[in-house]
Protein backbone atom coordinates (compact mmCIF):
# COMPACT_ATOMS: atom_id res chain seq x y z
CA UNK A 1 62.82 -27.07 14.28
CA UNK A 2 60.93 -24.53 12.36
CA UNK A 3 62.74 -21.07 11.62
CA UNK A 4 60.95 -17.96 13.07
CA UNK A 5 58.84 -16.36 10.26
CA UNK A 6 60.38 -13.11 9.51
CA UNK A 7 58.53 -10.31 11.53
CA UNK A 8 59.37 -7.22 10.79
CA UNK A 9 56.27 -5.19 12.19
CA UNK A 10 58.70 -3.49 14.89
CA UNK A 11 61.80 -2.78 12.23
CA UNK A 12 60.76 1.00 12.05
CA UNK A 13 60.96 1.28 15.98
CA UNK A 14 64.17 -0.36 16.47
CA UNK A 15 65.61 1.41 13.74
CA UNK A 16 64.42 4.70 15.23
CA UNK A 17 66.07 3.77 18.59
CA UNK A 18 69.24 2.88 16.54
CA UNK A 19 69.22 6.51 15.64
CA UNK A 20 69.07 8.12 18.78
CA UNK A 21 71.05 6.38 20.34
CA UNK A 22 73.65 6.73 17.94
CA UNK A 23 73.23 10.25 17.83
CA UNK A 24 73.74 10.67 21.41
CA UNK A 25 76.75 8.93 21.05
CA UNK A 26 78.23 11.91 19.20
CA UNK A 27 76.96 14.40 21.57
CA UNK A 28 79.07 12.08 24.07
CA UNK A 29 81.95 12.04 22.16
CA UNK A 30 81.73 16.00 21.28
CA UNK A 31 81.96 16.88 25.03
CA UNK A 32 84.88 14.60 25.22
CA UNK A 33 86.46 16.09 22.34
CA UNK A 34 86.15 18.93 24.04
CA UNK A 35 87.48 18.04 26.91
CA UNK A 36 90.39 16.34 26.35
CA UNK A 37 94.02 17.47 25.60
CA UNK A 38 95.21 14.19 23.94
CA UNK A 39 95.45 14.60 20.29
CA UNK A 40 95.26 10.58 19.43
CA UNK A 41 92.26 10.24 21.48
CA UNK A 42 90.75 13.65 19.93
CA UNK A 43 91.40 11.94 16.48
CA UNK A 44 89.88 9.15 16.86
CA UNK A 45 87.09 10.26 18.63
CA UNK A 46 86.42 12.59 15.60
CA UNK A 47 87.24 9.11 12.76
CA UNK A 48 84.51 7.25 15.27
CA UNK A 49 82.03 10.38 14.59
CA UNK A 50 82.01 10.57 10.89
CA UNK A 51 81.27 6.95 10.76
CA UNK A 52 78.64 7.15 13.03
CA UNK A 53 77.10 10.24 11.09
CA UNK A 54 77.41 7.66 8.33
CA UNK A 55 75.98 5.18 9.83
CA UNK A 56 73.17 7.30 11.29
CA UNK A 57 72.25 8.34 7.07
CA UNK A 58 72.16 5.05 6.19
CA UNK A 59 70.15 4.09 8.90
CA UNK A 60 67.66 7.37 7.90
CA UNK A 61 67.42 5.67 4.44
CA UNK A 62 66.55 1.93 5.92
CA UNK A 63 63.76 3.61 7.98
CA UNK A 64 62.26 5.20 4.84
CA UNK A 65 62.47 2.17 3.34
CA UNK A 66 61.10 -0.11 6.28
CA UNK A 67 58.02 2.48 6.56
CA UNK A 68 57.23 2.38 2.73
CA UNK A 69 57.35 -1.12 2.90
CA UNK A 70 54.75 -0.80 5.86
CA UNK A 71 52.39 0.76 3.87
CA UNK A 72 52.37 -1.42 0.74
């Protein structure tokens, strides 16, 4: 069985739907911040957010990269 040739023609797209996604995912967990009294779930809501603004800079840097690569 052959392996799949790498295609990566679509990378940018999924990449950009990686980021929104993610990013609504912190405006989800901002109105729950905001709505609840818990501290521990208030904590780690907040923990969950910085590593999805994290992840949502690195994933700003892979789609430079995947569009330069595009264009080469």
């Amino acid at each position: 069985m052959k392996p799949k040739p790498d295609d990566r023609r679509d990378n940018a797209k999924k990449i950009s739907k990686h980021i929104k996604n993610t990013i609504e995912n912190i405006e989800l967990a901002e109105d729950m911040i905001s709505e609840t009294d818990n501290p521990k779930i208030r904590d780690d809501l907040k923990a969950k957010n910085e590593r999805r603004r994290e992840a949502v800079e690195n994933m700003r840097q892979e789609l430079k990269d995947e569009t330069r690569n595009q264009f080469k």
